[in-house]
Structures are given as structure tokens and as C-alpha cells.
C-alpha atoms as a PDB file:
ATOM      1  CA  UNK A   1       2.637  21.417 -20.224  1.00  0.00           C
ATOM      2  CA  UNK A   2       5.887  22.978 -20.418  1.00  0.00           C
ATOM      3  CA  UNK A   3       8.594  22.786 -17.848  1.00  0.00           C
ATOM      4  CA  UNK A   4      11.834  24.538 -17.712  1.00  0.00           C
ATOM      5  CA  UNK A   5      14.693  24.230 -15.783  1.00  0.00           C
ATOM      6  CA  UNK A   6      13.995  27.561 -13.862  1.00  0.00           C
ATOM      7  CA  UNK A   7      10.280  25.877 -12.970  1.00  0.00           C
ATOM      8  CA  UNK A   8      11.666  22.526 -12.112  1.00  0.00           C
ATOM      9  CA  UNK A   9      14.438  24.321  -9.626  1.00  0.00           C
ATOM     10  CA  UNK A  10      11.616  26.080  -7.983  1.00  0.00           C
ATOM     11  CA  UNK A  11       9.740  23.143  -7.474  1.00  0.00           C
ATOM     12  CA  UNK A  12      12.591  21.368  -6.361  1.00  0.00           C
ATOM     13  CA  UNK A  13      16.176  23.072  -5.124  1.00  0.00           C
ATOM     14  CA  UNK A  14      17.910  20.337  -4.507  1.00  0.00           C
ATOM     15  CA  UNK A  15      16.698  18.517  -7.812  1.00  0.00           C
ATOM     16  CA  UNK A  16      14.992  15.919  -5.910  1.00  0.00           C
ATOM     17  CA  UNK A  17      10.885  16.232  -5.041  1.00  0.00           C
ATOM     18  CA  UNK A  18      10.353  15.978  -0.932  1.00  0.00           C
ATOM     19  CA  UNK A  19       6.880  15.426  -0.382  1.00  0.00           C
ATOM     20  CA  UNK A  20       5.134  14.799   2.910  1.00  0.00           C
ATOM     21  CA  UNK A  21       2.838  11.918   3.086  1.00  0.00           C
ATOM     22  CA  UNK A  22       0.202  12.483   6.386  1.00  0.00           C
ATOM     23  CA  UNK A  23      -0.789   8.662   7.590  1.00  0.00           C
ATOM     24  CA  UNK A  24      -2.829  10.370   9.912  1.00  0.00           C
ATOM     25  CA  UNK A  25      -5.428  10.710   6.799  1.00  0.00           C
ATOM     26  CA  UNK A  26      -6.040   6.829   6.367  1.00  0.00           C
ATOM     27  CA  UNK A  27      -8.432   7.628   3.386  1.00  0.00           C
ATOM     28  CA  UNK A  28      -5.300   9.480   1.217  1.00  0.00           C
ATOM     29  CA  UNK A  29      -2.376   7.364   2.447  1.00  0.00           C
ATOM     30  CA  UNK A  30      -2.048   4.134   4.509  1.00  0.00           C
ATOM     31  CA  UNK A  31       1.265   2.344   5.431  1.00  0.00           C
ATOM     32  CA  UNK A  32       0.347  -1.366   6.847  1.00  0.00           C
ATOM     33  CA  UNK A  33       4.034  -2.744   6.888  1.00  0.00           C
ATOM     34  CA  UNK A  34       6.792  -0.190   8.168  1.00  0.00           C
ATOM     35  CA  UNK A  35       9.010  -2.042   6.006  1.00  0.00           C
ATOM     36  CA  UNK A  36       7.111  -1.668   3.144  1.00  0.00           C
ATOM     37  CA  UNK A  37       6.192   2.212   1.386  1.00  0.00           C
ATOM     38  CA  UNK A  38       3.259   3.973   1.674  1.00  0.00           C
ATOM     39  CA  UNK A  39       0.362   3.599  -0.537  1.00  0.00           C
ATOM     40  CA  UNK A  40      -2.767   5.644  -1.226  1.00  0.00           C
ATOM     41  CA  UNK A  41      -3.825   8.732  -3.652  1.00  0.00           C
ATOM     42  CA  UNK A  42      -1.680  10.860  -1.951  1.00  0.00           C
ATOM     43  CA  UNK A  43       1.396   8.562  -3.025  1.00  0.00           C
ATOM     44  CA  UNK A  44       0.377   8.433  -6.098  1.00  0.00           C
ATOM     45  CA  UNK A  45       0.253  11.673  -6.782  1.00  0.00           C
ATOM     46  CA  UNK A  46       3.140  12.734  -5.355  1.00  0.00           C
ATOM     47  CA  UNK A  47       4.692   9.595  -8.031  1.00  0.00           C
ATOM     48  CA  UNK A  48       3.023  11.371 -10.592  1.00  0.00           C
ATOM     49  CA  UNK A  49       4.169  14.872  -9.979  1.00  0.00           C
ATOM     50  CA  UNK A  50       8.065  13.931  -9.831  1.00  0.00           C
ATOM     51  CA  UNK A  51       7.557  12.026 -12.951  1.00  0.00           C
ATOM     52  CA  UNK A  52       5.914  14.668 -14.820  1.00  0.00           C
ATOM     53  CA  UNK A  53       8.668  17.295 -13.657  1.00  0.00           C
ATOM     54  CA  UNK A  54      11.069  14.937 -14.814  1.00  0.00           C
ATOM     55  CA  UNK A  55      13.061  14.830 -11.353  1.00  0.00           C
ATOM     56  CA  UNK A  56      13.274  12.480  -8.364  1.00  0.00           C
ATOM     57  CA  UNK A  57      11.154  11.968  -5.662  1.00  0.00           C
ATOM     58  CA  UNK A  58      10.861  11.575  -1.368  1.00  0.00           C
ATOM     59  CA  UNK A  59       8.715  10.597   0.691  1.00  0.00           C
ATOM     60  CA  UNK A  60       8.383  12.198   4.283  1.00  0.00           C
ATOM     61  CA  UNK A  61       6.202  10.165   6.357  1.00  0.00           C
ATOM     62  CA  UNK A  62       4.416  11.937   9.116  1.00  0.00           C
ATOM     63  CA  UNK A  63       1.740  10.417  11.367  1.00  0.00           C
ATOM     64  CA  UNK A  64      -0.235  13.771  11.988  1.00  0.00           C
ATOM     65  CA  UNK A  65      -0.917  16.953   9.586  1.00  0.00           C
ATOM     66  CA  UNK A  66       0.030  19.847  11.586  1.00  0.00           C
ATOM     67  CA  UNK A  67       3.795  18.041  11.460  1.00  0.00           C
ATOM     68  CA  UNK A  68       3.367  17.440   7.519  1.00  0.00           C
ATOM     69  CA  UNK A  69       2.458  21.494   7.180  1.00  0.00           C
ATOM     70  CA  UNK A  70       5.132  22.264   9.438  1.00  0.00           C
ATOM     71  CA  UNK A  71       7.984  20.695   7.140  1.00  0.00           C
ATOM     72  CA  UNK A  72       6.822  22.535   3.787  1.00  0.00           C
ATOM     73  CA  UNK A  73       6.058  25.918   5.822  1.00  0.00           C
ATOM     74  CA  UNK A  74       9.620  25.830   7.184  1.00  0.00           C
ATOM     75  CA  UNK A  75      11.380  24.455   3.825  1.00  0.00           C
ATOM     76  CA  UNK A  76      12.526  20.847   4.997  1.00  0.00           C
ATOM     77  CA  UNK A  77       9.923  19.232   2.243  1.00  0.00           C
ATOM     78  CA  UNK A  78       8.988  20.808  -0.968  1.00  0.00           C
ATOM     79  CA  UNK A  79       5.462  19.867  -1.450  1.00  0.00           C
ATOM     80  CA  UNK A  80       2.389  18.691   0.841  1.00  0.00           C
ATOM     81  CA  UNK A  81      -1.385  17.020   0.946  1.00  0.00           C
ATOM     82  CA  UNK A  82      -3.656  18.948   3.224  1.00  0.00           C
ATOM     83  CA  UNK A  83      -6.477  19.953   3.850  1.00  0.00           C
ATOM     84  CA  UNK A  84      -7.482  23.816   3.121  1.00  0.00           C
ATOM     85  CA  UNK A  85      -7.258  26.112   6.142  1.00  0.00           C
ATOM     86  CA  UNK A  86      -6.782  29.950   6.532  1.00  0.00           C
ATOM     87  CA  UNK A  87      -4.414  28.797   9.461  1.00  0.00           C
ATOM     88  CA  UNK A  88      -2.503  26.837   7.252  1.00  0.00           C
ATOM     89  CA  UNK A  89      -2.406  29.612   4.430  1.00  0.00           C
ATOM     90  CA  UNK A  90       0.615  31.348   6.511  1.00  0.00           C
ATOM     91  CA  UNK A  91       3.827  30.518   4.232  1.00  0.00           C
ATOM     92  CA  UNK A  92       2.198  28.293   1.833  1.00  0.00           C
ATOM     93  CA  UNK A  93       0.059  28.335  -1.708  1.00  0.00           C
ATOM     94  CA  UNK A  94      -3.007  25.799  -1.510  1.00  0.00           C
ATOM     95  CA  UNK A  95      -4.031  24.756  -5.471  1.00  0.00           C
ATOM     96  CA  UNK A  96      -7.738  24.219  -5.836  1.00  0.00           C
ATOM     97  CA  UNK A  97      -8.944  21.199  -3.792  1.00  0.00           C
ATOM     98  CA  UNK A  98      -8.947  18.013  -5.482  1.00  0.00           C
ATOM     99  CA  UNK A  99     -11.134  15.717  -3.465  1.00  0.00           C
ATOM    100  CA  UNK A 100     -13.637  16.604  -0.924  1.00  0.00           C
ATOM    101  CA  UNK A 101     -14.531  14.894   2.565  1.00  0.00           C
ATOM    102  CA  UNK A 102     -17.062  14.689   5.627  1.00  0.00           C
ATOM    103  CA  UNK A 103     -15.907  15.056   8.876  1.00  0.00           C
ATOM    104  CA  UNK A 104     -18.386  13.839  11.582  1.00  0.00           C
ATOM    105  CA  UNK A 105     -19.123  12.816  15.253  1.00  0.00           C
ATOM    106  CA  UNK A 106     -19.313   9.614  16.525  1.00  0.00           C
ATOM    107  CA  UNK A 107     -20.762   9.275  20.596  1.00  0.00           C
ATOM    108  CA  UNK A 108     -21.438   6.884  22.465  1.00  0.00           C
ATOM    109  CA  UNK A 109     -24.914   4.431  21.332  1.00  0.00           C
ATOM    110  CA  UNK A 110     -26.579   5.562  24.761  1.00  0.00           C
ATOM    111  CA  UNK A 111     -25.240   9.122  24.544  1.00  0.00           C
ATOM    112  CA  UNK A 112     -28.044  11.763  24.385  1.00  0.00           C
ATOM    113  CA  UNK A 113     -26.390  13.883  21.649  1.00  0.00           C
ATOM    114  CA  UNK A 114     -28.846  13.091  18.875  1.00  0.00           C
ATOM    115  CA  UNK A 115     -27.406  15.660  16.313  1.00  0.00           C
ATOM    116  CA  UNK A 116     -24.360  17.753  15.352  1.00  0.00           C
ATOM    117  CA  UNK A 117     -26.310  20.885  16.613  1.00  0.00           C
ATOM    118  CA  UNK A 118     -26.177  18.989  20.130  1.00  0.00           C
ATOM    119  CA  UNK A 119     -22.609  19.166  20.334  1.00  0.00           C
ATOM    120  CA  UNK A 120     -21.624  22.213  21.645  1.00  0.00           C
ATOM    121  CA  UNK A 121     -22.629  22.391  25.144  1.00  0.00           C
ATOM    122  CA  UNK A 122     -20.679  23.274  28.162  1.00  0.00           C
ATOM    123  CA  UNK A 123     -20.541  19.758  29.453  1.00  0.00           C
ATOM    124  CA  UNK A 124     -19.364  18.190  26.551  1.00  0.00           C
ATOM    125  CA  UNK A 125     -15.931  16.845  25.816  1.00  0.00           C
ATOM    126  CA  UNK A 126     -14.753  16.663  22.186  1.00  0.00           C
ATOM    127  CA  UNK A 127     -11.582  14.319  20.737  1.00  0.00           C
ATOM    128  CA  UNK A 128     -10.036  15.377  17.901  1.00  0.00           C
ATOM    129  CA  UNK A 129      -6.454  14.949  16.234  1.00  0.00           C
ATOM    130  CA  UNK A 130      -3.462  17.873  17.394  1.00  0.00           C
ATOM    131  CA  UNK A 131      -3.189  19.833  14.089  1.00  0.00           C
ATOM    132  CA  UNK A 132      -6.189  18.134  12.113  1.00  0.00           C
ATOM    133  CA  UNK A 133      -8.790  20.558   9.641  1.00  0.00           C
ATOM    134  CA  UNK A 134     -11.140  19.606  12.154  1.00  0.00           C
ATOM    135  CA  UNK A 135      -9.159  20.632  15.367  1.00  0.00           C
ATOM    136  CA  UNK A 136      -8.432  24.200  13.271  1.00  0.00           C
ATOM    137  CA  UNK A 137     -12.348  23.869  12.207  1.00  0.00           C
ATOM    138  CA  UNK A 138     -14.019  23.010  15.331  1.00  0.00           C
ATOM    139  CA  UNK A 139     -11.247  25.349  17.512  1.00  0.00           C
ATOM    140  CA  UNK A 140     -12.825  28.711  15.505  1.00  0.00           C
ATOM    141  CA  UNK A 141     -16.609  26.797  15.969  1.00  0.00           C
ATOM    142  CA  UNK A 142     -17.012  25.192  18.809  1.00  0.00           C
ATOM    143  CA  UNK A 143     -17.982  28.029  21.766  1.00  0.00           C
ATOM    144  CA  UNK A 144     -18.739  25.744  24.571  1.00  0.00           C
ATOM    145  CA  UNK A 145     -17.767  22.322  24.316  1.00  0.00           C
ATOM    146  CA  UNK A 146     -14.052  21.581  25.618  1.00  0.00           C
ATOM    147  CA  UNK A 147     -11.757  20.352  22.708  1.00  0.00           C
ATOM    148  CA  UNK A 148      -9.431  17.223  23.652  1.00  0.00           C
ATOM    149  CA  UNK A 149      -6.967  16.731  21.270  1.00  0.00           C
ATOM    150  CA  UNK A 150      -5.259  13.243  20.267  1.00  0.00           C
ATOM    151  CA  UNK A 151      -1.780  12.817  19.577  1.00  0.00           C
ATOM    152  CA  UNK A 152      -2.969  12.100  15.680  1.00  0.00           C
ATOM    153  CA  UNK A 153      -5.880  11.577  13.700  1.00  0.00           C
ATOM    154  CA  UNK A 154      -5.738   7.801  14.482  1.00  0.00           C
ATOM    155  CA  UNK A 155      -6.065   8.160  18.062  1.00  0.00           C
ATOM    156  CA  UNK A 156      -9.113   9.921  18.658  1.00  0.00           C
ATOM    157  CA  UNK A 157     -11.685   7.257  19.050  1.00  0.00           C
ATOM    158  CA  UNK A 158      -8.604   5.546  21.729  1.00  0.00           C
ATOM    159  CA  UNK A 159      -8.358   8.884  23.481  1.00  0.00           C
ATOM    160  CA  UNK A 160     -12.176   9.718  23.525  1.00  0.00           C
ATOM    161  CA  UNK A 161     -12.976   5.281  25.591  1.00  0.00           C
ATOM    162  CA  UNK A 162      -9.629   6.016  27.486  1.00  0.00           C
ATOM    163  CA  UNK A 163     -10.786   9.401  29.046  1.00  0.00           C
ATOM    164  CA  UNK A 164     -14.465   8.869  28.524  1.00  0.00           C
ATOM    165  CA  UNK A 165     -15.004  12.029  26.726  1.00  0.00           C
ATOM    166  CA  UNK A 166     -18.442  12.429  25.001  1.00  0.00           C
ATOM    167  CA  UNK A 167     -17.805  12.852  21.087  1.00  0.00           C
ATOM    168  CA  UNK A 168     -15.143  11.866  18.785  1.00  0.00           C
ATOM    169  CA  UNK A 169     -14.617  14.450  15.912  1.00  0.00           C
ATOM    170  CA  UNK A 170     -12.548  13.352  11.996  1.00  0.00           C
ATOM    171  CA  UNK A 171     -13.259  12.237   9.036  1.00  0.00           C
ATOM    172  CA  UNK A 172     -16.219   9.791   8.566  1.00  0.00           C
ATOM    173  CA  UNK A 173     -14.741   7.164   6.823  1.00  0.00           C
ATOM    174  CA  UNK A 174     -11.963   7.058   9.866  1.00  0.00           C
ATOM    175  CA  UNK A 175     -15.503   7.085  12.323  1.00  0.00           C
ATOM    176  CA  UNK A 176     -16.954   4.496  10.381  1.00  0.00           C
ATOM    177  CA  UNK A 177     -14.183   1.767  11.128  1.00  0.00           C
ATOM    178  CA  UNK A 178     -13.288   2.952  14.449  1.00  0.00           C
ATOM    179  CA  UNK A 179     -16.870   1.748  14.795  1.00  0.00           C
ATOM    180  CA  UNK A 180     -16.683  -1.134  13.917  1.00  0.00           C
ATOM    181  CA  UNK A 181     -13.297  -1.629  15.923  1.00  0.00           C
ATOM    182  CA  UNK A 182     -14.396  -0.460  19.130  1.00  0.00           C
ATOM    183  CA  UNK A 183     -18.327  -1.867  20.234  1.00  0.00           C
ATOM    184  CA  UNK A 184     -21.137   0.623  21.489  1.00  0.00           C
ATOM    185  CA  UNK A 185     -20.043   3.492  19.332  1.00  0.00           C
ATOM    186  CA  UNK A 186     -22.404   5.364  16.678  1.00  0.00           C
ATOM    187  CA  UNK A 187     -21.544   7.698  14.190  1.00  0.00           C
ATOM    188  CA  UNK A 188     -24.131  11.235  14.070  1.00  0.00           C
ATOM    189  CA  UNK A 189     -26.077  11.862  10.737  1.00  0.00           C
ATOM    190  CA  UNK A 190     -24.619  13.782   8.176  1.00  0.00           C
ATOM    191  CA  UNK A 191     -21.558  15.793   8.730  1.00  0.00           C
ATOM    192  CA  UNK A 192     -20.151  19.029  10.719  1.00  0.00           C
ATOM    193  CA  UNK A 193     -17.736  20.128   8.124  1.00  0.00           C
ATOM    194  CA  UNK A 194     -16.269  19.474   4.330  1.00  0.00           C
ATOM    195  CA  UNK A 195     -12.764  18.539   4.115  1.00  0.00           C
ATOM    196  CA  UNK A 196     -11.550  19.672   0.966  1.00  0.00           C
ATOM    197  CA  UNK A 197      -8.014  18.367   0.554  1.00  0.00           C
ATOM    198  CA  UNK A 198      -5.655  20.116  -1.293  1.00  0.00           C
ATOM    199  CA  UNK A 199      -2.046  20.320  -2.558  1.00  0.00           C
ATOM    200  CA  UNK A 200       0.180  23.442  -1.041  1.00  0.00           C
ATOM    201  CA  UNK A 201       3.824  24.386  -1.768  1.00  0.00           C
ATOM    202  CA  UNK A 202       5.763  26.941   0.246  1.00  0.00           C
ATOM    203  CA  UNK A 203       4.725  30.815  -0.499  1.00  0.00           C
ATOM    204  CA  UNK A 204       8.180  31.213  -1.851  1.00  0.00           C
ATOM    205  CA  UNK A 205       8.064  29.202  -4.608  1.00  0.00           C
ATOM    206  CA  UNK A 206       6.654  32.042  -6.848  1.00  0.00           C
ATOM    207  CA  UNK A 207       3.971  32.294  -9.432  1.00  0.00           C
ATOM    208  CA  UNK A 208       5.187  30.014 -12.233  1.00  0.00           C
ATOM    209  CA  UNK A 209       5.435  27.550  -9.983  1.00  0.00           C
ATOM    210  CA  UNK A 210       2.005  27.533  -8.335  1.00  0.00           C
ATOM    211  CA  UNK A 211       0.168  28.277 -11.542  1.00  0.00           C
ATOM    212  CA  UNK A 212       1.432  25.368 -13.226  1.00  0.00           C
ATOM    213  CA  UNK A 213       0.962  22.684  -9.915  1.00  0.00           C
ATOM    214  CA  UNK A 214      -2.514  24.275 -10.159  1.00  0.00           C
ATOM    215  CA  UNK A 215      -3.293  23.432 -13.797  1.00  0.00           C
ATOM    216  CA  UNK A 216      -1.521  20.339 -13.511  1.00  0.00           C
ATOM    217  CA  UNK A 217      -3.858  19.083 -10.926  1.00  0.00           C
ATOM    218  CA  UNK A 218      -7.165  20.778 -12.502  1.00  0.00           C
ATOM    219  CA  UNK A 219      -6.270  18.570 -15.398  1.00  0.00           C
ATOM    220  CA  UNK A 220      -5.673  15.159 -13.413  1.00  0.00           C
ATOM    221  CA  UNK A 221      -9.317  16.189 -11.896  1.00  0.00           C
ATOM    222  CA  UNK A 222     -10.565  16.967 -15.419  1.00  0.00           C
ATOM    223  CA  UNK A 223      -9.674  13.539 -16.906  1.00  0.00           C
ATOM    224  CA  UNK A 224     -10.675  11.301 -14.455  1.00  0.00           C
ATOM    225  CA  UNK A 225      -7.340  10.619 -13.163  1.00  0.00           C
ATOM    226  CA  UNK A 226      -8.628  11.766  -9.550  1.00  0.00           C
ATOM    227  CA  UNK A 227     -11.813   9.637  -9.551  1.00  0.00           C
ATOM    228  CA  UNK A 228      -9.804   6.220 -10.790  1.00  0.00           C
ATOM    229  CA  UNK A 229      -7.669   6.988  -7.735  1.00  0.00           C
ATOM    230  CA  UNK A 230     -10.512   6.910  -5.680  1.00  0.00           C
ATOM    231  CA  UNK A 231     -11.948   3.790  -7.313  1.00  0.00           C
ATOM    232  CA  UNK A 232      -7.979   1.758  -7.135  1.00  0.00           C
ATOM    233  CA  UNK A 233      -7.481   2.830  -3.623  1.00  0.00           C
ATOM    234  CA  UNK A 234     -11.570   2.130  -2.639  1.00  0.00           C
ATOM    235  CA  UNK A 235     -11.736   5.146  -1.013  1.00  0.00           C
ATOM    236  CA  UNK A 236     -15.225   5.578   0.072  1.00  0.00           C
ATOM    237  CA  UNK A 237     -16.898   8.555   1.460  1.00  0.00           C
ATOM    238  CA  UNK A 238     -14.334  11.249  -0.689  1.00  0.00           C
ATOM    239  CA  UNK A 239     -15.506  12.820  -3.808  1.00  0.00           C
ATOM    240  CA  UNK A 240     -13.655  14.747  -7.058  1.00  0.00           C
ATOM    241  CA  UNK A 241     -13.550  17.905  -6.243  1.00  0.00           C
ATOM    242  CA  UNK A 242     -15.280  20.614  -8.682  1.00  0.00           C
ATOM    243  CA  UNK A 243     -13.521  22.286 -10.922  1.00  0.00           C
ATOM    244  CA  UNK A 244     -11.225  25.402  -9.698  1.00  0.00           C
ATOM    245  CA  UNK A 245     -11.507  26.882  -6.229  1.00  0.00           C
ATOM    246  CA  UNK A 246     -14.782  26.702  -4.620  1.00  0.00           C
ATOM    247  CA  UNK A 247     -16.778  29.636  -3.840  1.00  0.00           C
ATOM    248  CA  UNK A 248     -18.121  30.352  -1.059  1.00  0.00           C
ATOM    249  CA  UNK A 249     -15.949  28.425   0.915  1.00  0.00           C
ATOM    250  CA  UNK A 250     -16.148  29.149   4.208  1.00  0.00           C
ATOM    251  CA  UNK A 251     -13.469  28.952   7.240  1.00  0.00           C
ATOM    252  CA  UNK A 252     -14.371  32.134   9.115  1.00  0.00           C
END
């Protein structure tokens, strides 16, 4: 893939890469020591990218996504990881997803919601993360039950025992250790939404720019770059995303 100096400026103006990492999304990035960097497919990526362009490369740490969208919609970082949202299409360009993920409830084990149909009801309380897909998801679907939202991502099986709220909403593999952290928890069958996580660069980058992040990443997912990720990092519960942008896809 070819790269000139007019695509490499718009990818990055002040020749170094900034790209926000969200540790709110422990399945894409994780930092255990603050001392030490971050870690994760996310990282990785974002290594790969700046050494592909040729150029240098930073890290913004975040612990929530709607503060990691904020910095590349307003021009302080270059280059993000979320997840797809029409919300989040204001001032940005989204490539094609390149893994997908299931976001689900988790209750209480004596709570009577039995399935994610049971959710929405007037009396029920839901926990999700400020700024999360599923807070933008569940805030367009959601018609009855009251949303509660968590600081981050990472708080919303705290906030949901602290307040004794009925059903913690985020991504199931999140659920699934929260779990096993906190005792007479159970996560709902199958899931309320798919997560498809994508890479997004500010709208004013231009089409050279976004065409070639696009193919770049199409071609990571094509040659199994994506999936050994997946398997290094032992992300469970994500999947390679299909090829190109999905149809159908639904955030109405």
C-alpha cells in the first residue's frame, strides 16, 4: 500500500500518531500496572498502524469511550477504537468493523427477569457505562426501564449492588467476570445487542485518508492478523468481523 507524504500528514499533523486507547473495553485493551503501558488488540493495532505509516506513535489512555470519541471528534487525538454508533458518526469516519461483540444483562440469581424481553418495564432500573454503545443503544431502545449510568464501563456491576438497581447492561465477557467477582449474580441468555467495534478518524481527514485506513484494516481482517490478536490476547466472546461494512446494520 502506498503512502505519501500528503496521506501520512493527514493522518498525522503533527507527524506523530495520537491514538486513544478506551480501558473501559477490558476485552480490546487492559492496563494492570499504571506504571507499565497498555496492552490488548487495540494497542496493537494502533503499534501497527504508526509502523506501517512510517511515523511515531501516542497513546491516550481514557477510562470510558464517550471521553476517547470526544478527543478525536474535537482534534486532540488523531485516531480512535470504538464501537459503531450513528451518535458517534457526528465529526468522525468509522472503517468497517473489525471484530464483533455481545452485550448482555446480568440480574440478580433471584431476580424475576428471566429474559432480555423482560427488561424493559417501568419498574426496572438499568446500569450501564456514561458514553458506552450500549448506553447510546439501550438510550434509543429502552421505553420504560430507567437507565443508570456508571462513571465507566468498569463500574456498572459496582453501581448496579451499591444502588440495588435490577440489571446490569455491557459487554458479556465484562458480565461474565463481574460474575464471578461479585456472588449471587447471573448473566441472561444470549445477548441484547452486537457490538461491532470499529476504527474512526476525524471527518476532516478527507478521502485518501479514510479509504486507505479502511483497506488497511480489511486486509489485517483478511489475513488473519485480527483473529491471532484475538487468540494472543485470549479474548473470548469477540469474533472477526465479516468482510466490509455490514448490511443491515441496524442503530435506528
Amino acid at each position: 500500500m502506498s503512502i505519501d507524504s500528503d496521506l501520512i500528514r493527514a493522518f498525522a499533523p503533527g507527524d506523530v500518531l495520537r491514538v486513544t486507547i478506551n480501558l473501559g473495553n477490558a476485552l480490546l485493551a487492559k492496563q494492570d500496572d499504571p506504571t507499565a503501558g497498555p496492552y490488548g488488540v487495540s494497542v496493537d493495532l494502533a503499534h501497527a498502524l504508526a509502523q506501517d505509516l512510517g511515523i511515531g506513535l501516542e497513546l491516550q489512555l481514557f477510562d470510558g469511550a464517550g471521553k476517547a470519541v470526544e478527543a478525536v471528534q474535537e482534534q486532540r487525538a488523531d485516531l480512535g477504537f470504538f464501537a459503531i454508533d450513528p451518535l458517534r458518526g457526528v465529526g468522525l469516519h468509522f472503517t468497517p468493523p473489525y471484530v464483533v461483540i455481545e452485550g448482555s444483562y446480568l440480574v440478580a440469581r433471584d431476580s424475576p427477569i428471566r429474559s432480555n424481553g423482560d427488561v424493559d418495564h417501568p419498574r426496572h432500573r438499568v446500569a450501564v457505562g456514561r458514553g458506552s454503545a450500549y448506553d447510546l443503544y439501550l438510550s434509543r431502545h429502552l421505553h420504560q426501564a430507567q437507565i443508570v449510568r456508571a462513571p465507566t464501563s468498569a463500574a456498572v456491576v459496582d453501581t448496579m449492588v451499591e444502588h440495588g438497581l435490577d440489571v446490569a447492561a455491557g459487554v458479556r465477557q465484562q458480565l461474565e467476570a463481574d460474575a464471578q467477582r461479585v456472588a449471587g449474580l447471573r448473566l441472561l441468555d444470549g445477548g441484547f445487542m452486537r457490538i461491532h467495534q470499529a476504527m474512526a478518524l476525524p471527518a476532516s481527514r478527507g478521502r485518501p485518508a479514510f479509504d486507505w485506513l479502511d483497506a488497511w484494516l480489511e486486509a489485517k481482517k483478511a489475513s488473519g492478523a485480527i483473529a491471532a490478536l484475538l487468540t494472543r490476547h485470549a479474548v473470548k466472546g469477540a469474533a472477526v468481523a465479516a468482510p466490509g461494512y455490514p448490511s443491515g446494520l441496524n442503530f435506528g
